[in-house]
Protein backbone atom coordinates (compact mmCIF):
# COMPACT_ATOMS: atom_id res chain seq x y z
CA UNK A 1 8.35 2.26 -3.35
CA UNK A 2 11.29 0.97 -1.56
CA UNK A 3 13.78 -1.44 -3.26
CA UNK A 4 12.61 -3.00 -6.51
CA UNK A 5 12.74 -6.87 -6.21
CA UNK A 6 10.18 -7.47 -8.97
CA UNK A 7 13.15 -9.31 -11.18
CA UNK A 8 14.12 -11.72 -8.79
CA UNK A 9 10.09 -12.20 -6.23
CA UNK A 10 8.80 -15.34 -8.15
CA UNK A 11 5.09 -14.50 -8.32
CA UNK A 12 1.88 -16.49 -9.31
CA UNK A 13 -1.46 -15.07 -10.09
CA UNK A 14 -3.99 -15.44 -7.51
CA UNK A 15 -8.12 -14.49 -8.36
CA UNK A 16 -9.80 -12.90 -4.85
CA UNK A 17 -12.02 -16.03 -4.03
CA UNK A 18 -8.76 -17.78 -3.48
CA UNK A 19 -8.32 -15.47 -0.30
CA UNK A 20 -11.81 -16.20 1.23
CA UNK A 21 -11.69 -16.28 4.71
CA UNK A 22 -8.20 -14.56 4.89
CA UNK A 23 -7.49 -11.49 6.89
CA UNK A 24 -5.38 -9.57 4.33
CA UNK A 25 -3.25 -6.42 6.15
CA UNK A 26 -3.46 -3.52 3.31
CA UNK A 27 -1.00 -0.49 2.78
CA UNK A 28 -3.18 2.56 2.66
CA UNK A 29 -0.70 5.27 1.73
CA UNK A 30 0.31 3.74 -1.47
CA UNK A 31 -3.13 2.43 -2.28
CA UNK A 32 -4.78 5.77 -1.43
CA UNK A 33 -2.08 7.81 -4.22
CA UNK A 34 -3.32 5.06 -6.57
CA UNK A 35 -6.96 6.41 -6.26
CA UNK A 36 -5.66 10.24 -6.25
CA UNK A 37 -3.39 9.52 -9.21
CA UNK A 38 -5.90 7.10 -11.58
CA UNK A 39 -9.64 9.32 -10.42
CA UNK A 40 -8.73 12.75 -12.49
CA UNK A 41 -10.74 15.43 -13.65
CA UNK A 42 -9.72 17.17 -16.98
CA UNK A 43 -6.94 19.52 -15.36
CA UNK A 44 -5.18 16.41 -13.87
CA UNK A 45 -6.18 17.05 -10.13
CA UNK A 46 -7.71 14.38 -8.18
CA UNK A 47 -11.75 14.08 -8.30
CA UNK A 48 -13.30 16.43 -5.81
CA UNK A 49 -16.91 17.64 -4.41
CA UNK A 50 -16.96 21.29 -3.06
CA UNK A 51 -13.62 21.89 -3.43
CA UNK A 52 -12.39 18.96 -1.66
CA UNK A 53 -10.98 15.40 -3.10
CA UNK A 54 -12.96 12.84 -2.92
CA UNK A 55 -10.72 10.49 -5.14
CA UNK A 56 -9.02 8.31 -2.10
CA UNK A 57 -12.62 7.95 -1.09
CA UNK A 58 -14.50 6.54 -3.95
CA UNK A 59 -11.62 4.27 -4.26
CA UNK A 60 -11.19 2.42 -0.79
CA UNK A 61 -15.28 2.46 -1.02
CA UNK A 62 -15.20 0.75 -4.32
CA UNK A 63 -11.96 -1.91 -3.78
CA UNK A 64 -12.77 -2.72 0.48
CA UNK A 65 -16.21 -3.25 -0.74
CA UNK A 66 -15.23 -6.00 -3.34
CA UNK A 67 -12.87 -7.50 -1.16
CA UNK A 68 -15.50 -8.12 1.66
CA UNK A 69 -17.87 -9.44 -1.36
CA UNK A 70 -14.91 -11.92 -2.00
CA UNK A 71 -14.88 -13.05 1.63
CA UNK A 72 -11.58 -11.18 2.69
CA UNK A 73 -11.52 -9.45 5.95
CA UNK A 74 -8.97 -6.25 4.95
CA UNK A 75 -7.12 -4.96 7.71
CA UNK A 76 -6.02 -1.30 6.36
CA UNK A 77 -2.98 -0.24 8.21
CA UNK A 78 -1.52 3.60 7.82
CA UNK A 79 1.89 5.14 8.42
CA UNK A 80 3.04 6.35 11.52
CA UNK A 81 5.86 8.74 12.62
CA UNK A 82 8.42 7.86 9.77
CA UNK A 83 12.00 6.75 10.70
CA UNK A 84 14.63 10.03 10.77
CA UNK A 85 16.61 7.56 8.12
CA UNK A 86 13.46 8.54 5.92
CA UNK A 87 13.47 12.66 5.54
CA UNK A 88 15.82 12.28 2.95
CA UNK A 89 13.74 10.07 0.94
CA UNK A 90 10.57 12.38 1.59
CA UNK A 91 12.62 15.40 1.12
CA UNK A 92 13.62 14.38 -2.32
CA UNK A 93 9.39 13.44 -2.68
CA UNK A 94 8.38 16.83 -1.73
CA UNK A 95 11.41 18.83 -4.13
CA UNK A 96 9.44 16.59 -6.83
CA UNK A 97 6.55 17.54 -6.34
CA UNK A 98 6.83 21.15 -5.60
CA UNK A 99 8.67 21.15 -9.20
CA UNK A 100 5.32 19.63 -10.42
CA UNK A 101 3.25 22.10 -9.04
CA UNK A 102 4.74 24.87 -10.87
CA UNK A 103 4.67 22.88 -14.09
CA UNK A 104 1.23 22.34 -13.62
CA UNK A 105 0.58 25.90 -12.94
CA UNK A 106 2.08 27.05 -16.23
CA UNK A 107 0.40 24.50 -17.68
CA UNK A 108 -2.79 25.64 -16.37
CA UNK A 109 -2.06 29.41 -17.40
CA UNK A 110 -1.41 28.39 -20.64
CA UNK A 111 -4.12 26.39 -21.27
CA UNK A 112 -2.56 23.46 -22.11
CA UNK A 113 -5.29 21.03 -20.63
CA UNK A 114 -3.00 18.18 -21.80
CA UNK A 115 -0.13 18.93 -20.27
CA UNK A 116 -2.16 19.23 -16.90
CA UNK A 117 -3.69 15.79 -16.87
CA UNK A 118 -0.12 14.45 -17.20
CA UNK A 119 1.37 16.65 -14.90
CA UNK A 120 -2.20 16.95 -12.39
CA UNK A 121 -0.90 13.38 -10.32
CA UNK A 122 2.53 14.39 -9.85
CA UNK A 123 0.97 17.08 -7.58
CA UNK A 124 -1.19 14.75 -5.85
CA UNK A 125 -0.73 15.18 -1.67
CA UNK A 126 -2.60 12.65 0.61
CA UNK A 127 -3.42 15.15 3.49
CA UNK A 128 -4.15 14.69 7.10
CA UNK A 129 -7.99 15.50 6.92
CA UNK A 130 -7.88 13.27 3.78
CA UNK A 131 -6.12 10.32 6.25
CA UNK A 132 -9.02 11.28 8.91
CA UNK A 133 -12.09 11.40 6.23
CA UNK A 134 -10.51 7.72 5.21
CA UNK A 135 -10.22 6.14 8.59
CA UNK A 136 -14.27 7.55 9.23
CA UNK A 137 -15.15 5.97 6.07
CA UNK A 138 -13.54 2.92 7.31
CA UNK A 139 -16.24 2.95 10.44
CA UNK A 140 -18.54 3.80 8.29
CA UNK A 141 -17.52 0.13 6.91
CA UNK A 142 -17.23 -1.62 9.82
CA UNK A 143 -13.41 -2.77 8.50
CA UNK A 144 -10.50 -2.82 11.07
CA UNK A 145 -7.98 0.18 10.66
CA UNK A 146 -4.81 0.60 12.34
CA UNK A 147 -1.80 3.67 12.41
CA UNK A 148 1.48 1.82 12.97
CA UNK A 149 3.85 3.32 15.07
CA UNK A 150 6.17 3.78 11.64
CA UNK A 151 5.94 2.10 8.11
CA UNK A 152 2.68 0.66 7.54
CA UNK A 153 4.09 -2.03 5.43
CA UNK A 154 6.78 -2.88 8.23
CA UNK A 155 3.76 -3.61 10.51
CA UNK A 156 1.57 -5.58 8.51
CA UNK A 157 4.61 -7.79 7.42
CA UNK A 158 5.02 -8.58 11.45
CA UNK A 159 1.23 -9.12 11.51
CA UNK A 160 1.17 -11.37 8.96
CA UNK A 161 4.50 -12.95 10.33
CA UNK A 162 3.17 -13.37 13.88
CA UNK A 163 0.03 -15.21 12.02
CA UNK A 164 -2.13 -12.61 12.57
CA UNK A 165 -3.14 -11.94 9.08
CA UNK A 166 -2.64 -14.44 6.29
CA UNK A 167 -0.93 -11.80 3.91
CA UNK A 168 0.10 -8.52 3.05
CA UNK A 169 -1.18 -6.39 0.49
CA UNK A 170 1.31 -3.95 -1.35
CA UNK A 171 3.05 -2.50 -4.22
CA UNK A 172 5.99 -1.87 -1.58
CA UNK A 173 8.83 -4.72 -2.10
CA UNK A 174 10.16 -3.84 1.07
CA UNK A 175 7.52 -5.70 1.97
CA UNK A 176 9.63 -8.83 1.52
CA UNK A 177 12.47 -6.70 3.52
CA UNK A 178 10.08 -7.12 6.07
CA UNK A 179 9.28 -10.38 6.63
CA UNK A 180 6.14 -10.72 5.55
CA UNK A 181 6.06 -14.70 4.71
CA UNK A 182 3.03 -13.16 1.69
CA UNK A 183 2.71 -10.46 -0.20
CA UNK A 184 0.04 -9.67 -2.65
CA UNK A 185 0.62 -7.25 -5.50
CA UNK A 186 -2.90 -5.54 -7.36
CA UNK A 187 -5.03 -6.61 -5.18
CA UNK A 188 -7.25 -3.19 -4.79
CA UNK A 189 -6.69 -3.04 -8.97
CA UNK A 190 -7.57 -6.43 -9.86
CA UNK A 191 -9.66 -6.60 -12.45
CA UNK A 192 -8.99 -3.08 -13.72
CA UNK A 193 -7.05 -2.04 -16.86
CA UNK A 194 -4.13 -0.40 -17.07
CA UNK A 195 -2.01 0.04 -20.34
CA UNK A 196 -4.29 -1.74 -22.48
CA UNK A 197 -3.80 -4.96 -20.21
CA UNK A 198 -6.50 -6.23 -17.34
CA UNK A 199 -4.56 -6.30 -13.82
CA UNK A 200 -4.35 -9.57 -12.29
CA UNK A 201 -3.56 -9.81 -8.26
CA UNK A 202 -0.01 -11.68 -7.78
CA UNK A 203 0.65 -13.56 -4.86
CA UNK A 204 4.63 -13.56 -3.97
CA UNK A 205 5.88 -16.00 -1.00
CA UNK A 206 8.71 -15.14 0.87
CA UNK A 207 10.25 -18.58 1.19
CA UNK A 208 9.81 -19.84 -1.66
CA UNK A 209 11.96 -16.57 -2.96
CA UNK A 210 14.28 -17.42 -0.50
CA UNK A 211 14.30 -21.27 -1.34
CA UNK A 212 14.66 -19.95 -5.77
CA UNK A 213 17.86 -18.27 -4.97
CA UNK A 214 19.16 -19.70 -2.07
CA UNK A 215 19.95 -17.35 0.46
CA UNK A 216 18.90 -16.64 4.01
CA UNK A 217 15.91 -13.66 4.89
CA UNK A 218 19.30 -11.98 6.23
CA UNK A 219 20.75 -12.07 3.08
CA UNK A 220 18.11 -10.92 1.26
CA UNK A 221 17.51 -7.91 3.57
CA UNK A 222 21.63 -7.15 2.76
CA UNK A 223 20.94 -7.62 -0.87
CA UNK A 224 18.16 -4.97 -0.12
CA UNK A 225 20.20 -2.12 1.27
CA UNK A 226 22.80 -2.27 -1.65
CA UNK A 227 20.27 -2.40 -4.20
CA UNK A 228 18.57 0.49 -2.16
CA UNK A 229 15.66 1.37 0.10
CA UNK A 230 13.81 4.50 2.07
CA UNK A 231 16.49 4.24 4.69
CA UNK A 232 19.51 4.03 2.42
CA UNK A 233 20.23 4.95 -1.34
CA UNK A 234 21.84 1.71 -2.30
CA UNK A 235 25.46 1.01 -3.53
CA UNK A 236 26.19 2.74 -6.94
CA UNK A 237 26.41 0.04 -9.35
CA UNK A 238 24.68 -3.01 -7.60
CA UNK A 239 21.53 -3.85 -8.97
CA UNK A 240 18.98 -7.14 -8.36
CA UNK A 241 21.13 -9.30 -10.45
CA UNK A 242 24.18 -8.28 -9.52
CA UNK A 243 23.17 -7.70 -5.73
CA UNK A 244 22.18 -11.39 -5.69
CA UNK A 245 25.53 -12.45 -7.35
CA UNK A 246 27.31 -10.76 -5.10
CA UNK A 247 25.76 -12.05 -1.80
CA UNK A 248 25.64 -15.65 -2.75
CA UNK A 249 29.26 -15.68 -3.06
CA UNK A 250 29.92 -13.46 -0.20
CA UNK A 251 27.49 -14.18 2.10
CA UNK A 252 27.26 -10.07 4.04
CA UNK A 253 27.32 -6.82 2.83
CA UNK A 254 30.21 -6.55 5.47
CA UNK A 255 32.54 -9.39 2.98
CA UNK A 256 31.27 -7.40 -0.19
CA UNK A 257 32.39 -4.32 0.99
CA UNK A 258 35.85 -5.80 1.33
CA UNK A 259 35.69 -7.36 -2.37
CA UNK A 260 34.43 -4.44 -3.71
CA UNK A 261 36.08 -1.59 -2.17
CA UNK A 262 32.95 0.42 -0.92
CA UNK A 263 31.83 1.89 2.63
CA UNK A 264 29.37 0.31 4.62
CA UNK A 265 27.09 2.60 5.82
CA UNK A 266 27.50 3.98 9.42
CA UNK A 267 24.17 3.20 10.64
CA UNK A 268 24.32 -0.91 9.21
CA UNK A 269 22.96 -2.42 11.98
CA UNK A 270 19.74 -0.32 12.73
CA UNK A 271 18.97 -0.30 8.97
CA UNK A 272 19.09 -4.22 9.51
CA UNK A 273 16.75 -3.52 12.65
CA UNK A 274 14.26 -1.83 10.94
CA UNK A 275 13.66 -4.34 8.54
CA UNK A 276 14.12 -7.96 10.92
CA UNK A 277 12.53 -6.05 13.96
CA UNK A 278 10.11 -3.79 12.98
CA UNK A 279 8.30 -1.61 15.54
CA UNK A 280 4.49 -2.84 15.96
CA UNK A 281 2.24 -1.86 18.66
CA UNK A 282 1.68 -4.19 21.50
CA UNK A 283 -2.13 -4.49 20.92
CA UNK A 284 -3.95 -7.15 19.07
CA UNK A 285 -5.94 -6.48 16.07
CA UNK A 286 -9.70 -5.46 16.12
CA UNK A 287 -12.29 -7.08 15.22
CA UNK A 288 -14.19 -6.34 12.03
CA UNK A 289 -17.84 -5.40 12.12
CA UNK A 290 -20.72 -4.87 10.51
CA UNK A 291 -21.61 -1.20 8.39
CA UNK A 292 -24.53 0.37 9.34
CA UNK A 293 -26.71 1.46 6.19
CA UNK A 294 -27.86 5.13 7.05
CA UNK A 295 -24.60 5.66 8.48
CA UNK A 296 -22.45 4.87 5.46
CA UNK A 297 -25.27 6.18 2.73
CA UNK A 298 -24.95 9.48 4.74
CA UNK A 299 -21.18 9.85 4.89
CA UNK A 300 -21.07 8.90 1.20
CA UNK A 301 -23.73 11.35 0.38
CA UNK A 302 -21.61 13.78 1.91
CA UNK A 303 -18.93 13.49 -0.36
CA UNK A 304 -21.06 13.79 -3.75
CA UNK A 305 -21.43 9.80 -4.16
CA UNK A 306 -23.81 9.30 -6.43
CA UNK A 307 -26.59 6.41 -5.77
CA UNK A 308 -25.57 3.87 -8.04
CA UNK A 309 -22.21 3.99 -6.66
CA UNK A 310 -23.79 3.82 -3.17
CA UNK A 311 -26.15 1.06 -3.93
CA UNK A 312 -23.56 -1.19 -5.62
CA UNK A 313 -21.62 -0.65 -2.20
CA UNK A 314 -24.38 -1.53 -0.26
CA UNK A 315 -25.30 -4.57 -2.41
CA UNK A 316 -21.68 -6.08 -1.93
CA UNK A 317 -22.02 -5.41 2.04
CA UNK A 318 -24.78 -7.02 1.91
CA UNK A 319 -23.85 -9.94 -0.05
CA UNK A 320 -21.21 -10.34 2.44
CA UNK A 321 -23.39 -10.37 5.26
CA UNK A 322 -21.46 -7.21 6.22
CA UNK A 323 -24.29 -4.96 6.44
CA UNK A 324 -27.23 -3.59 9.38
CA UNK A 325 -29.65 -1.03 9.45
CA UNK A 326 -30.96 0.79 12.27
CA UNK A 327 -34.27 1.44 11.06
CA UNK A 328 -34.87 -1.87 9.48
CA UNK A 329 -32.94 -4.61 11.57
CA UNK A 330 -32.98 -8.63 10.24
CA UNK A 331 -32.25 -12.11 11.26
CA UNK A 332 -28.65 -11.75 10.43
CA UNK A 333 -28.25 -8.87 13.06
CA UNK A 334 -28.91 -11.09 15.80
């Protein structure tokens, strides 16, 4: 999840018709764990048909589906080749859940069903084939998908800062790290309940952050590395608060570090680069399109869909006048 900027990201709540129109970049890899994680059987482990999950599925089917009924145009964008400043952070993610598997196991031989729900998403692995069954879906859909040459959200924040998309859908705060001028937190949960409490979509601006607290996008992307990203495990005792404190009345990590006695890390500058400069590739965005009927209702079929959820897919498509057939063509395909 990157660094957590949630105490100091003013953020206002947005409803989906007020993005109608908008190209909105979305962050698959942390959206599709959200499906794997929430869409669990009894033993914890992500819904599945044959013996394969089908969770990440049902989900993007469900959420791109009410987005195009809204109007948006989503732009799903997946991870690349991650940064070599990353393995640590995924090697720390994969000790986790290997841990969790074999809690999970136990659990399972001891027939502790509870145990196993709680422990079932800690398990949860978003697989190649399960990246390559998501992008055909996405065909299927006729939405524009892209794999970014590293962090998914690092590319849609220079899409959306090169005006190519209006915003950037995430849970990630390095989001703001980024660039991205908008972010937009819950958008594929709006609506849905979590904790007792109905999710409502949260639209976060990056200037008028900036503009709150006074400091420069530099600044902020300093005040991210000390409080701690993917590429660097933070400053031990510098939080949000204190982080922001600190580089108001400093100005640079590089003055802190002076004040406050620590070491800078050795690789500053391209941790600075990754964020202000992010790698994108040099192509410009696809164009959307229309899904073709048989050939979504047959992938979905597939994959154990049942028809209602297939026909209240089809009925947003084509609501959205985001939907053909081949056998039974109208006005609106010509």
């Amino acid at each position: 999840m990157g660094c957590n900027l949630r105490d100091l990201a003013p953020s206002q709540p947005i409803g989906l018709s007020e993005l109608k129109g908008e190209k909105v970049a979305v962050d698959v890899f942390l959206n599709a764990y959200q499906f794997i994680t929430s869409l669990t059987g009894q033993d914890g482990k992500p819904l599945s048909y044959n013996g394969k999950p089908v969770a990440h599925l049902m989900g993007f089917l469900d959420r791109a589906t009410i987005m195009m009924e809204e109007g948006i145009d989503p732009v799903f964008i997946f991870d690349g080749k991650p940064h070599q400043l990353k393995m640590e952070t995924l090697g720390g993610r994969k000790e986790r859940k290997i841990n969790a598997v074999s809690k999970w196991e136990a659990a399972i031989e001891a027939g502790d069903m509870s145990a196993a729900k709680k422990l079932g998403p800690q398990t949860a692995e978003y697989t190649r084939e399960m990246v390559a069954e998501t992008k055909e879906m996405f065909d299927c859909l006729g939405v524009t998908w892209l794999e970014a040459p590293m962090e998914a959200e690092g590319a849609a924040a220079v899409r959306c800062r090169n005006n190519e998309v209006f915003a950037v859908a995430s849970q990630d705060w390095d989001t703001l790290l980024y660039g991205a001028p908008v972010m937009i937190r819950n958008l594929t949960s709006h609506g849905t309940r979590k904790f007792g409490r109905v999710l409502q979509a949260e639209k976060i601006v990056l200037k008028e952050m900036l503009d709150l607290h006074q400091i420069t996008y530099e600044q902020l992307v300093d005040l991210g590395i000390m409080i701690g990203t993917d590429f660097h495990e933070g400053i031990r005792g510098i939080g949000p608060k204190t982080g922001l404190k600190l580089i108001k009345e400093h100005g640079t990590m590089e003055k802190i570090s002076i004040a406050k006695g620590f070491d800078l890390p050795e690789n500053l500058e391209e941790i600075r680069r990754l964020f202000t400069n992010h790698p994108i590739h040099p192509i410009p965005l696809p164009e959307s399109s229309k899904s073709i009927e048989e050939k979504l209702t047959e992938f979905a079929k597939s994959r154990g869909f049942g028809e209602k959820r297939i026909k209240r897919a089809i009925t947003r498509l084509a609501n959205a006048n985001r939907l053909k057939s081949d056998s039974q063509p109208t006005l609106f395909d010509f």
